[in-house]
Structure formats: C-alpha cells, structure tokens
N, C-alpha and C. Protein backbone atom coordinates (compact mmCIF):
# COMPACT_ATOMS: atom_id res chain seq x y z
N UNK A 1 0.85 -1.18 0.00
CA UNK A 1 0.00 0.00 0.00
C UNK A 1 0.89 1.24 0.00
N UNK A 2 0.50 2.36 -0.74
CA UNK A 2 1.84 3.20 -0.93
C UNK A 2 1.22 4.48 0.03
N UNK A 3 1.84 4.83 0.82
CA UNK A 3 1.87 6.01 1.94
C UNK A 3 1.24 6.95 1.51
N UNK A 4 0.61 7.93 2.57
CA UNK A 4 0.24 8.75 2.70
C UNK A 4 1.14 10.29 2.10
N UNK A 5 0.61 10.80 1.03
CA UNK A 5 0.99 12.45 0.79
C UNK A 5 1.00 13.33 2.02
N UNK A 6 1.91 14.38 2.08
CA UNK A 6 1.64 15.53 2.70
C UNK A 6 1.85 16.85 1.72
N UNK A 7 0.72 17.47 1.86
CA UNK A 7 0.72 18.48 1.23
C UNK A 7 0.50 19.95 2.28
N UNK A 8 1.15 21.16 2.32
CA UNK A 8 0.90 22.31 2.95
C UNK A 8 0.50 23.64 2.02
N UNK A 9 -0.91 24.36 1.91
CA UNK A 9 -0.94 24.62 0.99
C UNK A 9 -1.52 26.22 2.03
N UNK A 10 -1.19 27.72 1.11
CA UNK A 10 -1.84 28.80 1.64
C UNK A 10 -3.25 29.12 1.75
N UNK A 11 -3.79 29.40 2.85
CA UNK A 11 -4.86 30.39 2.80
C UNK A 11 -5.19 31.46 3.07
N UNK A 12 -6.32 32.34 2.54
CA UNK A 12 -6.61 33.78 3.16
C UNK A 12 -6.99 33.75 4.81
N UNK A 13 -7.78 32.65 4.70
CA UNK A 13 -8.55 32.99 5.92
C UNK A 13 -8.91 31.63 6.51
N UNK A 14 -8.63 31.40 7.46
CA UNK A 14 -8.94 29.91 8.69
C UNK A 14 -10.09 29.46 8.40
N UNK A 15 -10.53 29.90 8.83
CA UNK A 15 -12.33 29.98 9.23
C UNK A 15 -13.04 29.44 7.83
N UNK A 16 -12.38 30.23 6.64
CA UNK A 16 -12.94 29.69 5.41
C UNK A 16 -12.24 28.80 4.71
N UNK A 17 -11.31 28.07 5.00
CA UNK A 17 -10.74 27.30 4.79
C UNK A 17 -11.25 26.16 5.33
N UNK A 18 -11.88 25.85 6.77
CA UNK A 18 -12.32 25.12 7.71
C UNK A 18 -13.83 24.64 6.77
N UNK A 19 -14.37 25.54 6.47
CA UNK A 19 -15.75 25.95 6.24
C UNK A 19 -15.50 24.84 4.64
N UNK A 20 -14.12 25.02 3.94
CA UNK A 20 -14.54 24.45 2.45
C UNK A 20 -14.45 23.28 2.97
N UNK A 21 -12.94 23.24 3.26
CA UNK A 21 -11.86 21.70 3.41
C UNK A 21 -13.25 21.00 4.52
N UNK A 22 -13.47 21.23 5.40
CA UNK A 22 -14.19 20.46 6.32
C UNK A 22 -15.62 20.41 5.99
N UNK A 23 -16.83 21.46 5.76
CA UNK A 23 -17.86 21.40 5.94
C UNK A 23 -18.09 20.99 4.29
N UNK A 24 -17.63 21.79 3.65
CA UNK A 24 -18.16 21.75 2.02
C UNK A 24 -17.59 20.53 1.36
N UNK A 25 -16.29 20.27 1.88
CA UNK A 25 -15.95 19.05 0.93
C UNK A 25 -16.00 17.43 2.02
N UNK A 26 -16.32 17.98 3.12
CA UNK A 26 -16.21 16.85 4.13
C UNK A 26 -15.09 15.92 4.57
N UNK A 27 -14.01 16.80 4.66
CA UNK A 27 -12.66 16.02 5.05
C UNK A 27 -12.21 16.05 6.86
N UNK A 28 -11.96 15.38 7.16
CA UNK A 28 -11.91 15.34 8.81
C UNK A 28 -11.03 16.16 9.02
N UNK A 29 -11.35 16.65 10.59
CA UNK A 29 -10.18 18.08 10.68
C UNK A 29 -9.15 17.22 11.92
N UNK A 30 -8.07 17.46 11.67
CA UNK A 30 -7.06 16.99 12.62
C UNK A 30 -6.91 17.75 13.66
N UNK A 31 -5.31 17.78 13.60
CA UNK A 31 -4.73 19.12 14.72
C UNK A 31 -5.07 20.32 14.09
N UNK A 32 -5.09 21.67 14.88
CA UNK A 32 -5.43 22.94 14.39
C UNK A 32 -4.75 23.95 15.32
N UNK A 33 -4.73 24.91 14.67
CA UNK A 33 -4.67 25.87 15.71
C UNK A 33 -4.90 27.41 14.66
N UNK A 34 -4.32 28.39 15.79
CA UNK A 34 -4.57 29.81 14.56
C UNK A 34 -4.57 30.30 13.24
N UNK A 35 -3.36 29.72 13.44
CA UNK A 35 -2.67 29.73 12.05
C UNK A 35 -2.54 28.25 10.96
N UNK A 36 -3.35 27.13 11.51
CA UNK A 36 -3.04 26.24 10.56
C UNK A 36 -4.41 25.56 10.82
N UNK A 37 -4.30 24.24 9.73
CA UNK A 37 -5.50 23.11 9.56
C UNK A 37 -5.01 22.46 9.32
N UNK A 38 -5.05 21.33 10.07
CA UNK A 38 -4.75 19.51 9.36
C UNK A 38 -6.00 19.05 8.81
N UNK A 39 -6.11 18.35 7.46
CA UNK A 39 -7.58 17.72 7.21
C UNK A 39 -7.25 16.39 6.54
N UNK A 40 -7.89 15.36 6.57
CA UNK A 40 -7.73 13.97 6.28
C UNK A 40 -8.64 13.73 4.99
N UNK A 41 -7.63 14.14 4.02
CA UNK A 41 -7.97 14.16 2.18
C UNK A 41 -8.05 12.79 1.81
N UNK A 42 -8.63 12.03 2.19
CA UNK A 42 -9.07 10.47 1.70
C UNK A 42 -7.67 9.79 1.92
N UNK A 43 -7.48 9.98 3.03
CA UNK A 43 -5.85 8.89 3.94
C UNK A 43 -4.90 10.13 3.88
N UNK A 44 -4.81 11.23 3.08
CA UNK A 44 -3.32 12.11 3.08
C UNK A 44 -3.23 13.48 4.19
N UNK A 45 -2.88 13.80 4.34
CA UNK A 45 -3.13 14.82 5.24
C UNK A 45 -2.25 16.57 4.45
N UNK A 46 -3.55 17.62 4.06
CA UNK A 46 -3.50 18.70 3.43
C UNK A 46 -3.65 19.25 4.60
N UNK A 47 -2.57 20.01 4.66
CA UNK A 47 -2.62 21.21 5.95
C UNK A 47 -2.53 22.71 5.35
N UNK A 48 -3.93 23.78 5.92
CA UNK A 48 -4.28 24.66 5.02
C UNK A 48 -3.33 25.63 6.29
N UNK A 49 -2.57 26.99 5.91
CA UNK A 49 -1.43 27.54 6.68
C UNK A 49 -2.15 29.22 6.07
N UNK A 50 -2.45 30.17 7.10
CA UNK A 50 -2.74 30.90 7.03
C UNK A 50 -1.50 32.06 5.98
N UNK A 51 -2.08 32.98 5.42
CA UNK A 51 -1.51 33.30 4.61
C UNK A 51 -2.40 34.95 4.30
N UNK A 52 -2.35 36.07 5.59
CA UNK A 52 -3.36 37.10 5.12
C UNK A 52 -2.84 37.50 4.29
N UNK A 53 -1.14 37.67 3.50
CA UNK A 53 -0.77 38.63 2.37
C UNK A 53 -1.11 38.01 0.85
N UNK A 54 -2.05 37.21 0.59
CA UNK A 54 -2.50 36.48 -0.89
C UNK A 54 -2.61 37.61 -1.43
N UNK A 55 -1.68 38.48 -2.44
CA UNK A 55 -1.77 39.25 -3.35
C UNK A 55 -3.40 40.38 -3.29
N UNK A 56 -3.69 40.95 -4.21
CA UNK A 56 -4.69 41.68 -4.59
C UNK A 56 -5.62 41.50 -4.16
N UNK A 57 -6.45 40.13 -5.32
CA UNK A 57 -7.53 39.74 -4.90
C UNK A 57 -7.76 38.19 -3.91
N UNK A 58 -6.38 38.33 -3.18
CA UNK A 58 -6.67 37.18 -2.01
C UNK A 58 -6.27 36.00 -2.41
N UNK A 59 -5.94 35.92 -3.54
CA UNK A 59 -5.94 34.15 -4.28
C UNK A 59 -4.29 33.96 -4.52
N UNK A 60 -3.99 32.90 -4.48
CA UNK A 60 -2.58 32.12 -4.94
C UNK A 60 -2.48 32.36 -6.39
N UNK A 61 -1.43 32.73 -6.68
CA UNK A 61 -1.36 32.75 -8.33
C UNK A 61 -1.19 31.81 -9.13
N UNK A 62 -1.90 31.47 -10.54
CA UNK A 62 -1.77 30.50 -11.14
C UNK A 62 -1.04 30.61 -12.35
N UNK A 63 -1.14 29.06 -13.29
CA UNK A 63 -0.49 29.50 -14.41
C UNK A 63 -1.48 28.23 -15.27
N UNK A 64 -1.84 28.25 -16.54
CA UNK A 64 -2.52 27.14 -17.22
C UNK A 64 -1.72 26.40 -18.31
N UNK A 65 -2.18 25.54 -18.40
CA UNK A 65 -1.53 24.59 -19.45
C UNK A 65 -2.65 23.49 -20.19
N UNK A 66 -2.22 23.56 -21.68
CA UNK A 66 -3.61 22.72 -22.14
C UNK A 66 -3.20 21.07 -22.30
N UNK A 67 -4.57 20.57 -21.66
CA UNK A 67 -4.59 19.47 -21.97
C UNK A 67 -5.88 19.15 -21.56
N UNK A 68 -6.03 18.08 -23.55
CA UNK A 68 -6.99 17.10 -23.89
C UNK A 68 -7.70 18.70 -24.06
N UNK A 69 -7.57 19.47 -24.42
CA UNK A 69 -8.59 20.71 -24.94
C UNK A 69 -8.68 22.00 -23.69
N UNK A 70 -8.10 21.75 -22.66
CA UNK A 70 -8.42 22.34 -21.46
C UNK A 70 -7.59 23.05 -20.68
N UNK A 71 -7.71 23.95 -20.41
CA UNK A 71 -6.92 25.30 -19.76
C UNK A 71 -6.43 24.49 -18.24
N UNK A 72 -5.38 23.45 -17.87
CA UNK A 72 -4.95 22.83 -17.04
C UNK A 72 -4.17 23.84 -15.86
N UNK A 73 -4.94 24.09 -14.78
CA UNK A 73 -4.13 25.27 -13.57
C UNK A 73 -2.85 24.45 -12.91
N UNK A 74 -2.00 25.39 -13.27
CA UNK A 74 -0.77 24.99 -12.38
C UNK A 74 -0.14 25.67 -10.99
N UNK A 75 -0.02 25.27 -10.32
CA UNK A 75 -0.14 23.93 -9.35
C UNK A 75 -1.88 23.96 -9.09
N UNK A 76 -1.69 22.50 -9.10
CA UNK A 76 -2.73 21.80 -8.74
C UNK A 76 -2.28 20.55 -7.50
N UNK A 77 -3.26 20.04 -6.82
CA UNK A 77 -3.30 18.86 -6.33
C UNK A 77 -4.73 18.14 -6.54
N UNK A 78 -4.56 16.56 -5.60
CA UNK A 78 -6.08 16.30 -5.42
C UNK A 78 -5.58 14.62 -5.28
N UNK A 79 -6.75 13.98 -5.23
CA UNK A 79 -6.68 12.24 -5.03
C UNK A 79 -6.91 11.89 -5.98
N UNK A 80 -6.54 10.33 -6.39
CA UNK A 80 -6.88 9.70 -7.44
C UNK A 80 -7.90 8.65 -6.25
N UNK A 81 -8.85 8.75 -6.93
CA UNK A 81 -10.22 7.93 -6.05
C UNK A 81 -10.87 7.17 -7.48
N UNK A 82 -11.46 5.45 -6.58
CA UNK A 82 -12.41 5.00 -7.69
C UNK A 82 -13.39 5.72 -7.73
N UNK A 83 -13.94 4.98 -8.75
CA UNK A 83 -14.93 5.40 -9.74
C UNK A 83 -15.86 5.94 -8.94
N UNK A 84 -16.29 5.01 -7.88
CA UNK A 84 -17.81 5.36 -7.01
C UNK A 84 -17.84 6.35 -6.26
N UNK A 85 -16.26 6.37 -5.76
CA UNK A 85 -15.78 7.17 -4.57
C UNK A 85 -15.66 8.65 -5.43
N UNK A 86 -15.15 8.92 -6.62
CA UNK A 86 -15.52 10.26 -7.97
C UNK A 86 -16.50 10.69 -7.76
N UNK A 87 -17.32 9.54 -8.46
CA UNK A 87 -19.02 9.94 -8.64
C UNK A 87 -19.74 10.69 -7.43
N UNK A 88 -19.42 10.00 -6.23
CA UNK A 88 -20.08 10.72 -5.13
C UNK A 88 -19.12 11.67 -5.11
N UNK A 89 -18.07 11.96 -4.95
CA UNK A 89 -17.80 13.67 -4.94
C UNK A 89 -18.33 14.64 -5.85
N UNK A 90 -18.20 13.94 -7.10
CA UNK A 90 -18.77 14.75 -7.96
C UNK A 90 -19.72 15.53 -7.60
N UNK A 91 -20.66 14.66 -7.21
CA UNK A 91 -22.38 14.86 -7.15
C UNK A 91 -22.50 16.04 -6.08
N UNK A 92 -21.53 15.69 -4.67
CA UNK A 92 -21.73 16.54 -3.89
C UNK A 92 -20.89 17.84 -4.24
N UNK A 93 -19.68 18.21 -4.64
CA UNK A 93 -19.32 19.52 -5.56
C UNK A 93 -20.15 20.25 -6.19
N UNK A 94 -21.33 19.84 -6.75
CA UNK A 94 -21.84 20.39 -8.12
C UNK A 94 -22.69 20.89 -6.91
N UNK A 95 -23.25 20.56 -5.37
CA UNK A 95 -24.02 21.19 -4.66
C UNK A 95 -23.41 22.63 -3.85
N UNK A 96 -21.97 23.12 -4.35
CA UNK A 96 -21.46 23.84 -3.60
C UNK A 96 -20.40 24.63 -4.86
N UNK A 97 -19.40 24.15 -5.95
CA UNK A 97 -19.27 24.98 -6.19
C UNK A 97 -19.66 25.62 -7.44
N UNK A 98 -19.29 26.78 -7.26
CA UNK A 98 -20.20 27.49 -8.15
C UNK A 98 -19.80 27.78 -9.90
N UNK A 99 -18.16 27.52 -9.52
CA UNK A 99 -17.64 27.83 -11.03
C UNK A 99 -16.56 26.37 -11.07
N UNK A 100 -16.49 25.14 -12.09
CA UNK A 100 -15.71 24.50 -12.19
C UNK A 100 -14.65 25.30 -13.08
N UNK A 101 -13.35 24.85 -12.84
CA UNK A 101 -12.31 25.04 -13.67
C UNK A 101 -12.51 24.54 -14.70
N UNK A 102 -12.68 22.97 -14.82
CA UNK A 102 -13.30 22.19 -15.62
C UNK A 102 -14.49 20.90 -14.94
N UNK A 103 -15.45 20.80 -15.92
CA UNK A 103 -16.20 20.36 -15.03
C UNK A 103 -16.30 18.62 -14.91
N UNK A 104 -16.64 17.83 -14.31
CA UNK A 104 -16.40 16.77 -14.08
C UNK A 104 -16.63 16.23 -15.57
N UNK A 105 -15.81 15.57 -15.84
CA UNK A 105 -16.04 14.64 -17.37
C UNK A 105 -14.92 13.51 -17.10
N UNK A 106 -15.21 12.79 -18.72
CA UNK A 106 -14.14 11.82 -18.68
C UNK A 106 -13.04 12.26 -20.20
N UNK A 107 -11.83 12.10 -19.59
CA UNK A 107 -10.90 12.92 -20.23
C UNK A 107 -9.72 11.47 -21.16
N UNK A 108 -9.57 11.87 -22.20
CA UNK A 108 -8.29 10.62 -23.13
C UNK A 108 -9.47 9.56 -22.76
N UNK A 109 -10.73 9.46 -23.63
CA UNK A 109 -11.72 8.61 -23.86
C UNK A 109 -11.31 7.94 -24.85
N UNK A 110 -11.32 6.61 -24.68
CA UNK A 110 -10.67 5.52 -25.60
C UNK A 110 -9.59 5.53 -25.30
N UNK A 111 -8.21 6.26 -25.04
CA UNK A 111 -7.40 6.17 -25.09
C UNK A 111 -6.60 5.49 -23.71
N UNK A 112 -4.87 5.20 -24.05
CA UNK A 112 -4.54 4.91 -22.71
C UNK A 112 -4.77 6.02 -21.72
N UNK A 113 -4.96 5.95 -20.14
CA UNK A 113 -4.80 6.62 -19.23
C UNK A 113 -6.45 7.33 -19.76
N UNK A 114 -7.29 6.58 -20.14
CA UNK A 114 -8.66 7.30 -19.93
C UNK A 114 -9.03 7.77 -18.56
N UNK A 115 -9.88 8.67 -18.25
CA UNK A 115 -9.79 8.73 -16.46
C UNK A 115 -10.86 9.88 -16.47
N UNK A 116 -11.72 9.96 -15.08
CA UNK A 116 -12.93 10.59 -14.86
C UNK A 116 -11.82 11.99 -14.43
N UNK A 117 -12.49 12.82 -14.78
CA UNK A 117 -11.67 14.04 -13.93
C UNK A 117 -12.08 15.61 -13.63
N UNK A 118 -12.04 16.22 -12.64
CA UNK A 118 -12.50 17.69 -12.59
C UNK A 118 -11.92 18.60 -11.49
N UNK A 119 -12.10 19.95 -11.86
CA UNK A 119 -11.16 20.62 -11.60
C UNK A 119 -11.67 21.84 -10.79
N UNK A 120 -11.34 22.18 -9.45
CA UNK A 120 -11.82 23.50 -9.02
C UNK A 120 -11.19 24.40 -8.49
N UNK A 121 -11.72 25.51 -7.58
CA UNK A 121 -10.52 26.25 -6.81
C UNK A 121 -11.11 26.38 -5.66
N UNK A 122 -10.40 26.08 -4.72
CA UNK A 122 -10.69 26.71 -3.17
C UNK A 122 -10.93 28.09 -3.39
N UNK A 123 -11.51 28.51 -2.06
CA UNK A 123 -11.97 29.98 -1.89
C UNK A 123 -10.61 31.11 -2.08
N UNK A 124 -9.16 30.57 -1.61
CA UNK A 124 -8.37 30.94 -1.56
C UNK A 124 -7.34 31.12 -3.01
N UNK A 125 -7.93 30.17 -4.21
CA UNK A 125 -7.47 30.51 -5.07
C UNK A 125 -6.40 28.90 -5.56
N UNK A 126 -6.24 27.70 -4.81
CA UNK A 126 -5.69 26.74 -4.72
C UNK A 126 -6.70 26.07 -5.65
N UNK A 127 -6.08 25.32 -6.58
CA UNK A 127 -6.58 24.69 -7.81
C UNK A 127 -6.69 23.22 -7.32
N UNK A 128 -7.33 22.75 -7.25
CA UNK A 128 -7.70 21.34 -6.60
C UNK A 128 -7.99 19.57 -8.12
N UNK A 129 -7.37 19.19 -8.05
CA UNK A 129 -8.16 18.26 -9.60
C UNK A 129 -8.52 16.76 -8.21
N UNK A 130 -9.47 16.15 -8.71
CA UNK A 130 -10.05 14.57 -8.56
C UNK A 130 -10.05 14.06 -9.79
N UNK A 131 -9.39 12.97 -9.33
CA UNK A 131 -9.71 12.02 -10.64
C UNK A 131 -9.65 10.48 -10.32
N UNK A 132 -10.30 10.04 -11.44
CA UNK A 132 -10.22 8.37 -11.47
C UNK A 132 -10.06 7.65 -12.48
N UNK A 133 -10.06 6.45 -12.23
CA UNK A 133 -9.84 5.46 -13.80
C UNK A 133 -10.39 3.86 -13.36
N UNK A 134 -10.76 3.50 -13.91
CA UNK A 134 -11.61 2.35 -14.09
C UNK A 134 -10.42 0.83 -13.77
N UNK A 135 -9.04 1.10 -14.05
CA UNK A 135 -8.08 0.12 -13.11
C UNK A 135 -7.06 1.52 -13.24
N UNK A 136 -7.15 1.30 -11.88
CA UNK A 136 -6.17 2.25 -11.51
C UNK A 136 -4.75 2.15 -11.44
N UNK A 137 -4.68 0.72 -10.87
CA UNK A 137 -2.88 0.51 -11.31
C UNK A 137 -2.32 0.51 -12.67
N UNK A 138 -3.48 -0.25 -13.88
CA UNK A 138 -3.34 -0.14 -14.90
C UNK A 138 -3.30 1.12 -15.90
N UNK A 139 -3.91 1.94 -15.49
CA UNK A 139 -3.75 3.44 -16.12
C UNK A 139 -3.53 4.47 -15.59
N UNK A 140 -3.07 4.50 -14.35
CA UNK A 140 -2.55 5.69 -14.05
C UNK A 140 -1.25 6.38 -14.46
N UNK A 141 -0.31 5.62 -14.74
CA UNK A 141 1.54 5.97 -15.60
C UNK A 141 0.85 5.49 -16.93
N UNK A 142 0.01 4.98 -17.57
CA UNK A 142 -0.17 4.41 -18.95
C UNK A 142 0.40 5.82 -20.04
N UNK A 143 0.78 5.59 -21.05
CA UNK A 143 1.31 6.42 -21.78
C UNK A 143 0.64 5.80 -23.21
C-alpha cells in the first residue's frame, strides 16, 4: 500500500478554509490551531497555513496549461479515487461549487490513461483536480 501524501498549501482565511476543506468538501479536521488546519484528504493529510498577504484579490497565483482541450491550472493537487468514490464527490461539488475550472467529465476517452476528472478552486485561489480510472494501477503511468 503506498503512503500517505503531505501536502501544505496557503490560505486567506482559517475559518474559510475550515468551512470548504471540512464542511463543504467533508474532510476530517485533525490538529489545528490559529494559524493552521490539518484535514484527512481520503488517507493524506492537506494542511491549510494561514496566509493574510495572498496578493490583490486574495488568491494564490496560477499558471494554465492545455490538456486534452483544457486550460490545465498549475499547481494543482487532489486524489486519485475509484470510480464510485468520484461519482459521489462529484455529485456533492456540483451542490457547492459554483464555477468549475473544468467540469467533471471523462478525459483521453478511448485512449490509454482514460480517467474521470474535474477541476476546481478553493476559496483561496488553490486549484484542486479529482480524478479516477476504471483500473487504476493499470492506467494511471499508462502512456
């Protein structure tokens, strides 16, 4: 079984960070304190780190890149989850956010490394992707 990620990523604001990562997307909250969030991202642990100087309009800066037709945000993170375990996120996303990056589809259809996938942003401006594939050991490096 291959280990747990750690990821530490900026936010504007605690409270709304708490409010996505925990209430909106339903990830368990760990240790915490003022300035930080531990949350339990399907086994990995994303710790959101306060950050009041986010530029202008509050958000992390991005950069895009295309792929399969699609304006791809860089940096991104997120899980590779089955199919069922997708679908129900999906379903519950589409009840909360309001603008996909890209919206849940299935991306390199027919091809190797076919895979369910979609794309959003935290409140803070952090580009988030989920995705899946139907054998996952089998197509996830597929080229």
């Amino acid at each position: 079984m291959p280990t747990p990620f750690h990821i530490a990523i900026q936010v504007r604001n605690i409270d709304e960070a708490r409010e996505f990562y925990g209430t909106k997307l339903g990830l368990p909250e760990g240790r915490s304190d003022t300035n930080w969030i531990d949350f339990d991202m399907f086994g990995h642990q994303v710790v959101t780190h306060l950050n009041p100087n986010l530029g202008p309009d509050g958000k992390v800066p991005s950069h895009c890149n295309p792929v399969d037709s699609h304006a791809v945000p860089v940096p991104h993170f997120g899980v590779v989850l089955t199919i069922p375990e997708w679908e129900k996120l999906a379903e519950r996303c589409r009840s909360f956010v309001d603008e996909f990056i890209i919206e849940p589809y299935v991306r390199f259809k027919g091809e190797p490394g076919e895979q369910y996938t979609m794309f959003f942003e935290d409140p803070s401006g952090n580009a988030l992707e989920f995705k899946s594939f139907a054998d996952i050991e089998g197509q996830l490096f597929a080229t």
